[in-house]
PDB file of N, CA and C in Angstrom:
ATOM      1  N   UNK A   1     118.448  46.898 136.643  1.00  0.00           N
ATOM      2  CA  UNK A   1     117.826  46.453 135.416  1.00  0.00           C
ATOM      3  C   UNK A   1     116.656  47.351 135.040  1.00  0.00           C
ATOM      4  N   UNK A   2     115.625  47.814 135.866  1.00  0.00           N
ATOM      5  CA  UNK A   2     114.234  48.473 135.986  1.00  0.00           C
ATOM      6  C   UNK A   2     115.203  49.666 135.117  1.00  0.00           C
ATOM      7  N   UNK A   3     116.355  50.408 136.108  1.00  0.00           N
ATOM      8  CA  UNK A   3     117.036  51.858 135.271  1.00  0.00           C
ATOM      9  C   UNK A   3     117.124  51.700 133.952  1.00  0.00           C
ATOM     10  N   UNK A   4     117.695  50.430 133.735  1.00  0.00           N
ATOM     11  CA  UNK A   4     118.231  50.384 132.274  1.00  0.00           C
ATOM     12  C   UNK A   4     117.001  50.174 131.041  1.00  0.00           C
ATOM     13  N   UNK A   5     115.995  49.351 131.279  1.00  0.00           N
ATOM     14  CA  UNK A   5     114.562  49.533 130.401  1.00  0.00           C
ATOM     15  C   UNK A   5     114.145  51.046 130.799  1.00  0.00           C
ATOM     16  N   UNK A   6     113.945  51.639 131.201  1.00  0.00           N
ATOM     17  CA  UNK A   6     113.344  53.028 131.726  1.00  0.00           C
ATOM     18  C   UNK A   6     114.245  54.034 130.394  1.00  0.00           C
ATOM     19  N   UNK A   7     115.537  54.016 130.915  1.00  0.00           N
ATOM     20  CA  UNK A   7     116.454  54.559 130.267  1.00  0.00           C
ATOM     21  C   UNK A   7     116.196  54.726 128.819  1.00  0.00           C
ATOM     22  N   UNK A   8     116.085  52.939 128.304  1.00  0.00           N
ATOM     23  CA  UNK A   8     115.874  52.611 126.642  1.00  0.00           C
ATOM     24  C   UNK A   8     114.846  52.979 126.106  1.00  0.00           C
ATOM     25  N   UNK A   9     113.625  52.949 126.922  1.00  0.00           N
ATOM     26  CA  UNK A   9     112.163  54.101 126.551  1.00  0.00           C
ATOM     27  C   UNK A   9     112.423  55.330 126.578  1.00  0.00           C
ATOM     28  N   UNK A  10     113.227  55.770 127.116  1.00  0.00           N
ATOM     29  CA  UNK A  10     113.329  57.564 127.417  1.00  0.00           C
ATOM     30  C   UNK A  10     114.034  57.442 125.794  1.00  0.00           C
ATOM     31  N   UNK A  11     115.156  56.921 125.388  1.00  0.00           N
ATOM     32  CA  UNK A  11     115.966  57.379 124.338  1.00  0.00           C
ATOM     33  C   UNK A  11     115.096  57.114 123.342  1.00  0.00           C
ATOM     34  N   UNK A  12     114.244  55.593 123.495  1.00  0.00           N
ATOM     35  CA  UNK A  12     113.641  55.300 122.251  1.00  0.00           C
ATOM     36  C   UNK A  12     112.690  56.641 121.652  1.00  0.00           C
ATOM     37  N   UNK A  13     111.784  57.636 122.922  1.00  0.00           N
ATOM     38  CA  UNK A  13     110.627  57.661 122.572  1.00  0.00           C
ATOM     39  C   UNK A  13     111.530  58.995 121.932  1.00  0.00           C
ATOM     40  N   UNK A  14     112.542  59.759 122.983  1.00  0.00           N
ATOM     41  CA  UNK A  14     112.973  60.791 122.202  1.00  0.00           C
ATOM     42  C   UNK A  14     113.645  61.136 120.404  1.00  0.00           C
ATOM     43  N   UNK A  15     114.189  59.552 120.344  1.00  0.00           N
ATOM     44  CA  UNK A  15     114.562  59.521 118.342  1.00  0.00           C
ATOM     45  C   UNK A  15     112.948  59.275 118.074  1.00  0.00           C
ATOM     46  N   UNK A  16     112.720  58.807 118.311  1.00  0.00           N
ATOM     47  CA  UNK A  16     111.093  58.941 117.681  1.00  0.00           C
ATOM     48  C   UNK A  16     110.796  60.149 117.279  1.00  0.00           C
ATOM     49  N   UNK A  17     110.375  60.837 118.497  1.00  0.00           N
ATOM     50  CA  UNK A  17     109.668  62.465 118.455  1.00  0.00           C
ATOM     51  C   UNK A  17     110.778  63.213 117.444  1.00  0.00           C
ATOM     52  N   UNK A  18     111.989  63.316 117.831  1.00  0.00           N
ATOM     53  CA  UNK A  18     113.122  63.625 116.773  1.00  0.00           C
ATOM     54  C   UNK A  18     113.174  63.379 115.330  1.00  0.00           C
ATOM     55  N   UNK A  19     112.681  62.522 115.148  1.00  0.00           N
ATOM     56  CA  UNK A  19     112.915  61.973 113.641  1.00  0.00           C
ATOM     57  C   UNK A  19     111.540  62.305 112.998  1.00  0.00           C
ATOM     58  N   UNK A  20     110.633  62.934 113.909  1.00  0.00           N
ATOM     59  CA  UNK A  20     109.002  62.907 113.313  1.00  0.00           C
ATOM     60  C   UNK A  20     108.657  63.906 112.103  1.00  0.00           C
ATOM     61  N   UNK A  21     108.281  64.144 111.575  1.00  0.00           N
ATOM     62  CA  UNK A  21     108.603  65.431 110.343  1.00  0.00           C
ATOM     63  C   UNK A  21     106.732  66.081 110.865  1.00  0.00           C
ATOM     64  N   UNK A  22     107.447  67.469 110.763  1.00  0.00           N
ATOM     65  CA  UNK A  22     105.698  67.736 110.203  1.00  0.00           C
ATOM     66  C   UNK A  22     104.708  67.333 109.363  1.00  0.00           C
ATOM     67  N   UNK A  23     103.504  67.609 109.690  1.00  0.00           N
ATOM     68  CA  UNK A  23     102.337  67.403 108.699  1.00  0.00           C
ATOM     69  C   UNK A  23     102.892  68.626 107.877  1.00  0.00           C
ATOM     70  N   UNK A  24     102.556  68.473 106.438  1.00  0.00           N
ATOM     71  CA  UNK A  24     102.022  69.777 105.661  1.00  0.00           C
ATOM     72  C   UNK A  24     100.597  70.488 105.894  1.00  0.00           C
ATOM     73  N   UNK A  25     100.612  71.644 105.978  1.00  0.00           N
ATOM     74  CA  UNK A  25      99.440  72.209 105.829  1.00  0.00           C
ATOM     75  C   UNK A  25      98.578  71.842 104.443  1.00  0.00           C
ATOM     76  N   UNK A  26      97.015  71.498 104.535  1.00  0.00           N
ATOM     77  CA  UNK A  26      96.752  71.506 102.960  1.00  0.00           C
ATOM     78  C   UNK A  26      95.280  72.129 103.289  1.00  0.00           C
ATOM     79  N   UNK A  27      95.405  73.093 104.192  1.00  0.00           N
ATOM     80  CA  UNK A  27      94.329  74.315 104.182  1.00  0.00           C
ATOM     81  C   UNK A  27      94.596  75.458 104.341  1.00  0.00           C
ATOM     82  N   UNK A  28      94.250  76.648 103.743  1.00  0.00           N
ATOM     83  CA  UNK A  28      94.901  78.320 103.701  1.00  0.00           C
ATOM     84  C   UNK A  28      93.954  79.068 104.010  1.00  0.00           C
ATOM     85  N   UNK A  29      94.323  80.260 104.744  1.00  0.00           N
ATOM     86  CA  UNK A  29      92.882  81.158 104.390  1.00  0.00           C
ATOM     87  C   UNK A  29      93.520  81.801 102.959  1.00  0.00           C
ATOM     88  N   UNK A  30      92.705  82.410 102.993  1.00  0.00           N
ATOM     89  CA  UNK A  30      92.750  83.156 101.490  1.00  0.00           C
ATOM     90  C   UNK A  30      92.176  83.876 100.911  1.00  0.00           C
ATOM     91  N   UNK A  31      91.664  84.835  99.576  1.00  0.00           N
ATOM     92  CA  UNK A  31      91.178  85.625  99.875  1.00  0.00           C
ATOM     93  C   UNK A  31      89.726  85.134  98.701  1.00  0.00           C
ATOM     94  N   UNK A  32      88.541  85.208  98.350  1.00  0.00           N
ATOM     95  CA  UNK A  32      87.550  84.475  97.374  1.00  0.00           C
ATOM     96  C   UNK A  32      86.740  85.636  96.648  1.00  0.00           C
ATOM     97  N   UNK A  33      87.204  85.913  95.742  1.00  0.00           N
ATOM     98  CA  UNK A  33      86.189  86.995  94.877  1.00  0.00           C
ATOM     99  C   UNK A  33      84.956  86.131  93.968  1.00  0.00           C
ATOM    100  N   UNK A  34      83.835  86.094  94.089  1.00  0.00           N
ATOM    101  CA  UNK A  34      82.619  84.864  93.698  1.00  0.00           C
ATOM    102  C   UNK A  34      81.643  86.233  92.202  1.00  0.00           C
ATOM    103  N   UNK A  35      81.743  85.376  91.166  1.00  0.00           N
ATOM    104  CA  UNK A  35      81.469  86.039  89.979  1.00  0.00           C
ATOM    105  C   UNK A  35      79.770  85.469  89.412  1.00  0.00           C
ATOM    106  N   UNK A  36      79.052  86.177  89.504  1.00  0.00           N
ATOM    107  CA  UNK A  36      77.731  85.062  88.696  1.00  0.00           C
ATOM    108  C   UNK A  36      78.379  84.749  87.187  1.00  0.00           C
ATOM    109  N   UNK A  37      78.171  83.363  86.637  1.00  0.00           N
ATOM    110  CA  UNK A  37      78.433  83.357  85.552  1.00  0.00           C
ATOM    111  C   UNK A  37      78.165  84.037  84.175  1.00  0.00           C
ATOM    112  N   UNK A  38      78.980  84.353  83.651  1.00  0.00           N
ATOM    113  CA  UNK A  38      79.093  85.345  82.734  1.00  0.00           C
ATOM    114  C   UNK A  38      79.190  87.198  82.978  1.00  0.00           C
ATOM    115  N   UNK A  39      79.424  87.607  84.454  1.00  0.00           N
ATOM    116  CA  UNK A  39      79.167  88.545  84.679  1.00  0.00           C
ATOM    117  C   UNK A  39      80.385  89.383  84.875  1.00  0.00           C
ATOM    118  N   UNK A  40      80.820  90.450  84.987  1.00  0.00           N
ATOM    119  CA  UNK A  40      82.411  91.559  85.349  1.00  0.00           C
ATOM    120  C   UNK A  40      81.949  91.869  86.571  1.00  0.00           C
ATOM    121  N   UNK A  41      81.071  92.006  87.114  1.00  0.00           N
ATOM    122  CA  UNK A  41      80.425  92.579  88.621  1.00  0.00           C
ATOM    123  C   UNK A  41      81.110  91.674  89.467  1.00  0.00           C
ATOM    124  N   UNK A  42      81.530  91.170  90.449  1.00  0.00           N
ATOM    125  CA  UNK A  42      81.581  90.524  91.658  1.00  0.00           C
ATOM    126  C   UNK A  42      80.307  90.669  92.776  1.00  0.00           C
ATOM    127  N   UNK A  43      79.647  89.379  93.092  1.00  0.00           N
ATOM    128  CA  UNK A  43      78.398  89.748  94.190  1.00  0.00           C
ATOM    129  C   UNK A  43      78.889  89.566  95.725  1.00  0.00           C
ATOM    130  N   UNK A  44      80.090  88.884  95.456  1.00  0.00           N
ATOM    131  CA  UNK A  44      80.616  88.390  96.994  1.00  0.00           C
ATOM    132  C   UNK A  44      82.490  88.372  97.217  1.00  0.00           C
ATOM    133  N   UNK A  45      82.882  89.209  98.214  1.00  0.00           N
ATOM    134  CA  UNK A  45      84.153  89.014  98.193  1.00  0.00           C
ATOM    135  C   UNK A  45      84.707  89.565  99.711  1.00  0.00           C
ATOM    136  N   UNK A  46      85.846  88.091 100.028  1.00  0.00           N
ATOM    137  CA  UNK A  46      85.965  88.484 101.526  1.00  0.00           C
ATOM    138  C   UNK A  46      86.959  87.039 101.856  1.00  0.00           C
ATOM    139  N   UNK A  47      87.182  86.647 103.272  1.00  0.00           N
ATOM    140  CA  UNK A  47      88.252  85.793 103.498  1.00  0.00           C
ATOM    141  C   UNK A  47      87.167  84.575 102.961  1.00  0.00           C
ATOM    142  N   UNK A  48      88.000  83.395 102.916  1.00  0.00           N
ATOM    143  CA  UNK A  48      87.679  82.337 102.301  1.00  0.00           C
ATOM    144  C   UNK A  48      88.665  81.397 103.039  1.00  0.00           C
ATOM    145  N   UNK A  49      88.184  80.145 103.346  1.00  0.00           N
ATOM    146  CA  UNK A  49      89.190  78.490 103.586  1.00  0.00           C
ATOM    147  C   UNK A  49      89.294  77.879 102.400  1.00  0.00           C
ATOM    148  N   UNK A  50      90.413  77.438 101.777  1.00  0.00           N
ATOM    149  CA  UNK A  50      90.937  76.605 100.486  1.00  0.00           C
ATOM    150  C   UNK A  50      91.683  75.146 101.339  1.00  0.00           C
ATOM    151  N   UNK A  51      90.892  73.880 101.099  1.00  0.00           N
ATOM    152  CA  UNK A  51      91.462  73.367 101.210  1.00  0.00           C
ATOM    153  C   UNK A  51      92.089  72.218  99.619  1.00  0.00           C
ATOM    154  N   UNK A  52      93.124  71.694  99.937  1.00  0.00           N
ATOM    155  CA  UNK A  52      92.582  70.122  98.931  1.00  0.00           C
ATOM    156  C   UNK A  52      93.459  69.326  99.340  1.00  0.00           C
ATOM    157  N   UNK A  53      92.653  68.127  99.218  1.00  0.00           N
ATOM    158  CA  UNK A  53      93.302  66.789  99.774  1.00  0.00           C
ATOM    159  C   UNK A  53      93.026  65.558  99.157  1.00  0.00           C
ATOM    160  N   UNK A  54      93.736  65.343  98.415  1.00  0.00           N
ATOM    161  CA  UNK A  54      94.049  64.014  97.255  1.00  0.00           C
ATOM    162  C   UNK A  54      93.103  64.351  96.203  1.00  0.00           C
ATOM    163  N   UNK A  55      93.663  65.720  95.692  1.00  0.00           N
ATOM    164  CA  UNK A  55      92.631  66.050  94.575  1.00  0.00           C
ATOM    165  C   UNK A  55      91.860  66.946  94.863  1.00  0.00           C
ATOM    166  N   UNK A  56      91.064  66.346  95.635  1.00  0.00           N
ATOM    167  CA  UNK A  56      90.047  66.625  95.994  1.00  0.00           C
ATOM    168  C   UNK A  56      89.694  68.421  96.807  1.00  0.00           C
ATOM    169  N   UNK A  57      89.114  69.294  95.862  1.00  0.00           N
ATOM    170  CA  UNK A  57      89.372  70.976  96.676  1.00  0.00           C
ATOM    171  C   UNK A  57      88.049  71.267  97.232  1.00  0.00           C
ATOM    172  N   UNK A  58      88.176  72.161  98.148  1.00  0.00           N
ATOM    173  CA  UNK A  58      87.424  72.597  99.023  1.00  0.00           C
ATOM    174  C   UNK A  58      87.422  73.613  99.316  1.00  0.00           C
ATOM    175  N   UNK A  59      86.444  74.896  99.268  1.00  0.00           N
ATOM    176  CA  UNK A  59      86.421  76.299  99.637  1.00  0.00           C
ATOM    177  C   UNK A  59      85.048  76.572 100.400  1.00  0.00           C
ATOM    178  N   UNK A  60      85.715  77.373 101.349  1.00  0.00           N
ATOM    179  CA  UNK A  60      84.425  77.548 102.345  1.00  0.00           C
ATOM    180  C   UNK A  60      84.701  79.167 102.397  1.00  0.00           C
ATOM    181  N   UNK A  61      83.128  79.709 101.889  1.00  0.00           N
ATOM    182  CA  UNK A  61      83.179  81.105 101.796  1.00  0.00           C
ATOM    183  C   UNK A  61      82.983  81.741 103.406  1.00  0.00           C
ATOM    184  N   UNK A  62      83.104  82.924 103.887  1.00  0.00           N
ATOM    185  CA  UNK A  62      82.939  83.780 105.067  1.00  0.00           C
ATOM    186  C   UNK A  62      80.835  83.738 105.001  1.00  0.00           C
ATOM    187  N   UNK A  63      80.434  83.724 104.353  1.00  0.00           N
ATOM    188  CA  UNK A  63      79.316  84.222 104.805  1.00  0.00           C
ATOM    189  C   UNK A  63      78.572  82.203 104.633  1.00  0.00           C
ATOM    190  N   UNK A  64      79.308  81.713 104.768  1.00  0.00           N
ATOM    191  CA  UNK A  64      78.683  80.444 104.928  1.00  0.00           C
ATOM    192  C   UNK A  64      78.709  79.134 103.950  1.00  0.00           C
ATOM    193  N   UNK A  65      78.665  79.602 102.297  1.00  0.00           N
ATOM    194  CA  UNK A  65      78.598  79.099 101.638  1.00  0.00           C
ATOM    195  C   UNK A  65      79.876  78.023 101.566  1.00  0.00           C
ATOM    196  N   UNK A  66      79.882  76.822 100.962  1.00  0.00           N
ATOM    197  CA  UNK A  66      81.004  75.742 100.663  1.00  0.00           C
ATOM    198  C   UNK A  66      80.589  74.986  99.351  1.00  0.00           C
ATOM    199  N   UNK A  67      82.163  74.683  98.668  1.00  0.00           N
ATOM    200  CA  UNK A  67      82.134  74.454  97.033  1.00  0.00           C
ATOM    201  C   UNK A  67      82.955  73.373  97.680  1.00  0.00           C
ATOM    202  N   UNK A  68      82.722  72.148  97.279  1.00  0.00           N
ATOM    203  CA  UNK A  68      83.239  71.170  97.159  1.00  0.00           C
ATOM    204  C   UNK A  68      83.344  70.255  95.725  1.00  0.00           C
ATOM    205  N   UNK A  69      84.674  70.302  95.267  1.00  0.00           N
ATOM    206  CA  UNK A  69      85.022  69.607  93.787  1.00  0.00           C
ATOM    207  C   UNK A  69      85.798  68.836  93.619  1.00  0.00           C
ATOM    208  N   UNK A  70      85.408  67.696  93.134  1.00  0.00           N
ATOM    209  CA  UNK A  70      85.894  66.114  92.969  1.00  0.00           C
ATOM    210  C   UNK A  70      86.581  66.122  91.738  1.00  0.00           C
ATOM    211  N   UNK A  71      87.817  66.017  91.652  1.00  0.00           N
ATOM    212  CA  UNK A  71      88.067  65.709  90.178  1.00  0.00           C
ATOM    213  C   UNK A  71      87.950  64.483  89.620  1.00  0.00           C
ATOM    214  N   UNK A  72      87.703  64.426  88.426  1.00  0.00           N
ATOM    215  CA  UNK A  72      87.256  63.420  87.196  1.00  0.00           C
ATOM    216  C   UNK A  72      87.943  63.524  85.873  1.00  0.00           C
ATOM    217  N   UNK A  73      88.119  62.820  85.459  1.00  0.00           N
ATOM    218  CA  UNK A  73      88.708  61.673  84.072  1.00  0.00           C
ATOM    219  C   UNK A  73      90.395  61.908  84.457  1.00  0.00           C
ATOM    220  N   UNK A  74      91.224  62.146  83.612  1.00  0.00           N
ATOM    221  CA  UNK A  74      92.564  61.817  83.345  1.00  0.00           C
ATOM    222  C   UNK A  74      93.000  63.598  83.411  1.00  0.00           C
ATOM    223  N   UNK A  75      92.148  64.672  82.764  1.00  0.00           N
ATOM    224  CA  UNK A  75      92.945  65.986  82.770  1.00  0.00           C
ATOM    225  C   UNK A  75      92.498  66.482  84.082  1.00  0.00           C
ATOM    226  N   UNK A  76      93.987  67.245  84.944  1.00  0.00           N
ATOM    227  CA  UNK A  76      93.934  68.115  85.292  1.00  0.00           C
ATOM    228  C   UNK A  76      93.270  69.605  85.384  1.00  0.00           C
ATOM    229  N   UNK A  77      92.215  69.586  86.409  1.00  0.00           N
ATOM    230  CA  UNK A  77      91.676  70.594  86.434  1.00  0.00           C
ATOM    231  C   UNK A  77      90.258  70.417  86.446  1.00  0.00           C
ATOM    232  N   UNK A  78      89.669  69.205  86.008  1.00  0.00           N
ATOM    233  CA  UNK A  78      88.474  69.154  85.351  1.00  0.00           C
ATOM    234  C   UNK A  78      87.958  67.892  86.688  1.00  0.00           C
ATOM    235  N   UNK A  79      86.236  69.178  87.819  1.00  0.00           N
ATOM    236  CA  UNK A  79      86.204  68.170  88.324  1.00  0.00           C
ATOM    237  C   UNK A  79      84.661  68.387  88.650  1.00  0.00           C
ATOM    238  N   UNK A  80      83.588  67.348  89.147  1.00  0.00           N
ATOM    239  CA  UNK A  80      82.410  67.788  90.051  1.00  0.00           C
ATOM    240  C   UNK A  80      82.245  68.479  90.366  1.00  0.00           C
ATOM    241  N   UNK A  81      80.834  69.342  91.238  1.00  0.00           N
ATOM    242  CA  UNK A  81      80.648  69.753  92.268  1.00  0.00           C
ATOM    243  C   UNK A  81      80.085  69.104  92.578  1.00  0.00           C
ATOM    244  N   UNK A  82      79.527  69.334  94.321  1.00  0.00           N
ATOM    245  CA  UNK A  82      78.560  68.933  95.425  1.00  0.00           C
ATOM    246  C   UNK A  82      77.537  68.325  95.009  1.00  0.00           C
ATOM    247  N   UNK A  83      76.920  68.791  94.072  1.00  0.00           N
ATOM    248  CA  UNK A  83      75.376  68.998  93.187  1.00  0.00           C
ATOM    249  C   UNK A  83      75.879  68.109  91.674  1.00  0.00           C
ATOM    250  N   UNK A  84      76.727  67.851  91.332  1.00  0.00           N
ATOM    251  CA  UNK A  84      77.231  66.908  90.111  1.00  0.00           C
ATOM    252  C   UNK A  84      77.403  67.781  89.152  1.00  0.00           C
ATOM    253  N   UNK A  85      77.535  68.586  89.145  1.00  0.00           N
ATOM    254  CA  UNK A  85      77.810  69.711  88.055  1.00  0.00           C
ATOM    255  C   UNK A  85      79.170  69.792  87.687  1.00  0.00           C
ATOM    256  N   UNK A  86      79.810  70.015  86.117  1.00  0.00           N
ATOM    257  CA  UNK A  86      80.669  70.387  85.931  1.00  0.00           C
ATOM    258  C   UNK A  86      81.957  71.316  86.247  1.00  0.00           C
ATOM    259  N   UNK A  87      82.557  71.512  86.576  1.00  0.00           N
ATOM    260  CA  UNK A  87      83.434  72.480  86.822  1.00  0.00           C
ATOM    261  C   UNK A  87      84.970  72.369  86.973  1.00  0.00           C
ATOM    262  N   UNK A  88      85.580  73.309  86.686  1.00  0.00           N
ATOM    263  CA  UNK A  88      86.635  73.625  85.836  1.00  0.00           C
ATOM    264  C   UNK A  88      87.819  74.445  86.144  1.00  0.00           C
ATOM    265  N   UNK A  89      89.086  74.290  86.565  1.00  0.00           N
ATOM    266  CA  UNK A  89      90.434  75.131  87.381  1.00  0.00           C
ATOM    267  C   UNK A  89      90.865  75.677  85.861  1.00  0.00           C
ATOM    268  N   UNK A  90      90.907  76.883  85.873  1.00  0.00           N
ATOM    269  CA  UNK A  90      91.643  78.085  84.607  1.00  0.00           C
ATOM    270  C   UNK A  90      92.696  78.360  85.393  1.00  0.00           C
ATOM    271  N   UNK A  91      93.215  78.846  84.595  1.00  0.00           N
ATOM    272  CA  UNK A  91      94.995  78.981  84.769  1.00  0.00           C
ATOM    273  C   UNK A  91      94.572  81.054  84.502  1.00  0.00           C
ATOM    274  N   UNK A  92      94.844  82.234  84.797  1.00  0.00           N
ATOM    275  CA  UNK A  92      94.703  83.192  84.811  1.00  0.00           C
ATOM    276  C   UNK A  92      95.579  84.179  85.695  1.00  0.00           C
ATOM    277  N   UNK A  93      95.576  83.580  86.658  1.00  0.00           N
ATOM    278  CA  UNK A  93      96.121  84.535  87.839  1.00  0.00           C
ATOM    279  C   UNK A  93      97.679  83.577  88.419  1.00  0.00           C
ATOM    280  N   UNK A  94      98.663  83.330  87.735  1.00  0.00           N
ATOM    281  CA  UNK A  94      99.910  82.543  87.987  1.00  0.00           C
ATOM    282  C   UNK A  94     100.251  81.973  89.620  1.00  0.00           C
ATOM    283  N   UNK A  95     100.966  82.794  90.000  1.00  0.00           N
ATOM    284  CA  UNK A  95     101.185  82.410  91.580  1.00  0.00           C
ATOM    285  C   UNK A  95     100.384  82.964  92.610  1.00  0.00           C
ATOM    286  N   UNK A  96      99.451  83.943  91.877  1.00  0.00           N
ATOM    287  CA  UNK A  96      98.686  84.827  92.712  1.00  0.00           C
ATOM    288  C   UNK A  96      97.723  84.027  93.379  1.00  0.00           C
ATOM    289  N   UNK A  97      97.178  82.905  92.371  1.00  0.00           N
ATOM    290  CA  UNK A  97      95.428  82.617  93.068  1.00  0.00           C
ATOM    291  C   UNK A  97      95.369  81.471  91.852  1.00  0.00           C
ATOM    292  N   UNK A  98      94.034  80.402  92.149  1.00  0.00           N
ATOM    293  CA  UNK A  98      93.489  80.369  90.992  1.00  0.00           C
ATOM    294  C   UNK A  98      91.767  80.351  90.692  1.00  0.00           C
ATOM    295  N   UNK A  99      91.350  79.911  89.487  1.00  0.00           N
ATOM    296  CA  UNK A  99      90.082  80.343  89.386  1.00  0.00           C
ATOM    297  C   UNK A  99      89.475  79.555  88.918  1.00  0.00           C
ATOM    298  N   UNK A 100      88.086  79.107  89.578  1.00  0.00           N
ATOM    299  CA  UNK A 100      87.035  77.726  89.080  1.00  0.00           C
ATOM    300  C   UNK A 100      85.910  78.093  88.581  1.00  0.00           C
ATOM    301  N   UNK A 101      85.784  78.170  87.186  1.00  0.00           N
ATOM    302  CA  UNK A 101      84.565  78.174  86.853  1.00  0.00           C
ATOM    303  C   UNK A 101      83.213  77.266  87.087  1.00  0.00           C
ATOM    304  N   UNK A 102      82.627  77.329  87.590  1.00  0.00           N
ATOM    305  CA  UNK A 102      81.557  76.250  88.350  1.00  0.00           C
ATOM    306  C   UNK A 102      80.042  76.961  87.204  1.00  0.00           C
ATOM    307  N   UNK A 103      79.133  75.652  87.603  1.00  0.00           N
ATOM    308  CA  UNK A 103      78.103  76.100  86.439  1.00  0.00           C
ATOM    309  C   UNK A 103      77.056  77.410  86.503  1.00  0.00           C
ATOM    310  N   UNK A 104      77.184  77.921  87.924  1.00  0.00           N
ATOM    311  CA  UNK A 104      76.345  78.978  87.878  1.00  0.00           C
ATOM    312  C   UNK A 104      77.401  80.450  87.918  1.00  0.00           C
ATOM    313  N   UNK A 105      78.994  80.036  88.527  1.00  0.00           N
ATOM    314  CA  UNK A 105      79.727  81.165  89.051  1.00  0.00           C
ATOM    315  C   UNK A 105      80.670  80.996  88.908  1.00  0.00           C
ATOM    316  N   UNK A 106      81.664  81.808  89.001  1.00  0.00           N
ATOM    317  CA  UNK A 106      83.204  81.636  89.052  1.00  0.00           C
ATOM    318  C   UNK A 106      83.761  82.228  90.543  1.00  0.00           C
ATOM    319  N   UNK A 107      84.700  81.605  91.112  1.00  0.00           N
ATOM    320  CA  UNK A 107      85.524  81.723  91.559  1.00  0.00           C
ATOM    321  C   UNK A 107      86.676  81.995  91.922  1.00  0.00           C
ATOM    322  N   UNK A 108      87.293  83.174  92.050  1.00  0.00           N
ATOM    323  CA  UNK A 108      88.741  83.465  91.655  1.00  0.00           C
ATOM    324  C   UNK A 108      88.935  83.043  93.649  1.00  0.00           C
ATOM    325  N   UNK A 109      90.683  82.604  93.706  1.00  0.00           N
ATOM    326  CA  UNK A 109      91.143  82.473  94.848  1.00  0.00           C
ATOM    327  C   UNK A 109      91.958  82.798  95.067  1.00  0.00           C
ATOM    328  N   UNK A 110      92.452  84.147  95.997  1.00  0.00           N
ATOM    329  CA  UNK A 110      93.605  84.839  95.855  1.00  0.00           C
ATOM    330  C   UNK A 110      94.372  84.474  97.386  1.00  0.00           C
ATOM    331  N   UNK A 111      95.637  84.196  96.937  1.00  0.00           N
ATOM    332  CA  UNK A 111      96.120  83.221  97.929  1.00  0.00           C
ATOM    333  C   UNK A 111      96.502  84.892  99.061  1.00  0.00           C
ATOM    334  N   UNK A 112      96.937  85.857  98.816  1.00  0.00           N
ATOM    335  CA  UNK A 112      96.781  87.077  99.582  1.00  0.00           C
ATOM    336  C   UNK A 112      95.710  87.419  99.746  1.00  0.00           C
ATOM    337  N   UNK A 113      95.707  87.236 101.311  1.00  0.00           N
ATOM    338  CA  UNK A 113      94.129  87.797 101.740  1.00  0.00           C
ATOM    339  C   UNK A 113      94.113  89.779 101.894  1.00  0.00           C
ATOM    340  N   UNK A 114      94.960  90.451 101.481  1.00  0.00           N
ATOM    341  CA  UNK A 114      94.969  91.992 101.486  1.00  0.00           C
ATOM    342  C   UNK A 114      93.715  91.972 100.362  1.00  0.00           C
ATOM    343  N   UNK A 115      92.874  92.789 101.323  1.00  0.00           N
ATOM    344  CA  UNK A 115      93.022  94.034 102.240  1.00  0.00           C
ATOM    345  C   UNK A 115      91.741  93.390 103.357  1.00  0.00           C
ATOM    346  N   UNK A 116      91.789  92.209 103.540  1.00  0.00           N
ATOM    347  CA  UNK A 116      90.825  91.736 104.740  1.00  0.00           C
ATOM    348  C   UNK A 116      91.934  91.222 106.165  1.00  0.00           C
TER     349      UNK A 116
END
């Protein structure tokens, strides 16, 4: 009897583990070119963490810095920052990346991290 419960845990736990699906990833490195607002210069550019999770995006620059943006009302794209500030996902760069205008800077996010 002891064999036969032993047995039914071994099979149970293995369809378990079997049937389990992965997590999705919903963090990348990536690559972050950081713009002062209104400017063509770039002051900062290098690997970057992109995350987002229920909306909610997250970029953590290489030299320390982190943008955290909450989205708000009904459109797409349009969300907080950290600090309550406006800010904003543009459509520009298609499958390549995309880009957040935030109130002091922009953000482009290039999902190829070449040439870092």
């Amino acid at each position: 009897m002891k064999f036969q419960t032993t047995l039914a845990t071994i099979l149970l736990s293995v369809s378990i583990l079997g049937t389990a699906s992965p997590v999705k990833a919903d963090t990348v490195q990536a690559r972050c070119d950081v713009y002062p607002k209104g400017e063509d210069q770039v002051s900062s550019s290098g690997l970057c963490t992109f995350s987002q999770r229920q909306g909610v995006v997250g970029i953590q620059l290489q030299n320390g810095k982190r943008y955290d943006l909450t989205p708000v009302g009904d459109e797409p794209g349009n969300y907080i920052d950290q600090d309550g500030q406006a800010a904003y996902r543009q459509e520009g760069l298609g499958d390549q990346g995309q880009i957040y205008r935030l109130a002091q800077e922009s953000i482009y996010v290039y999902w190829d991290t070449a040439p870092y």
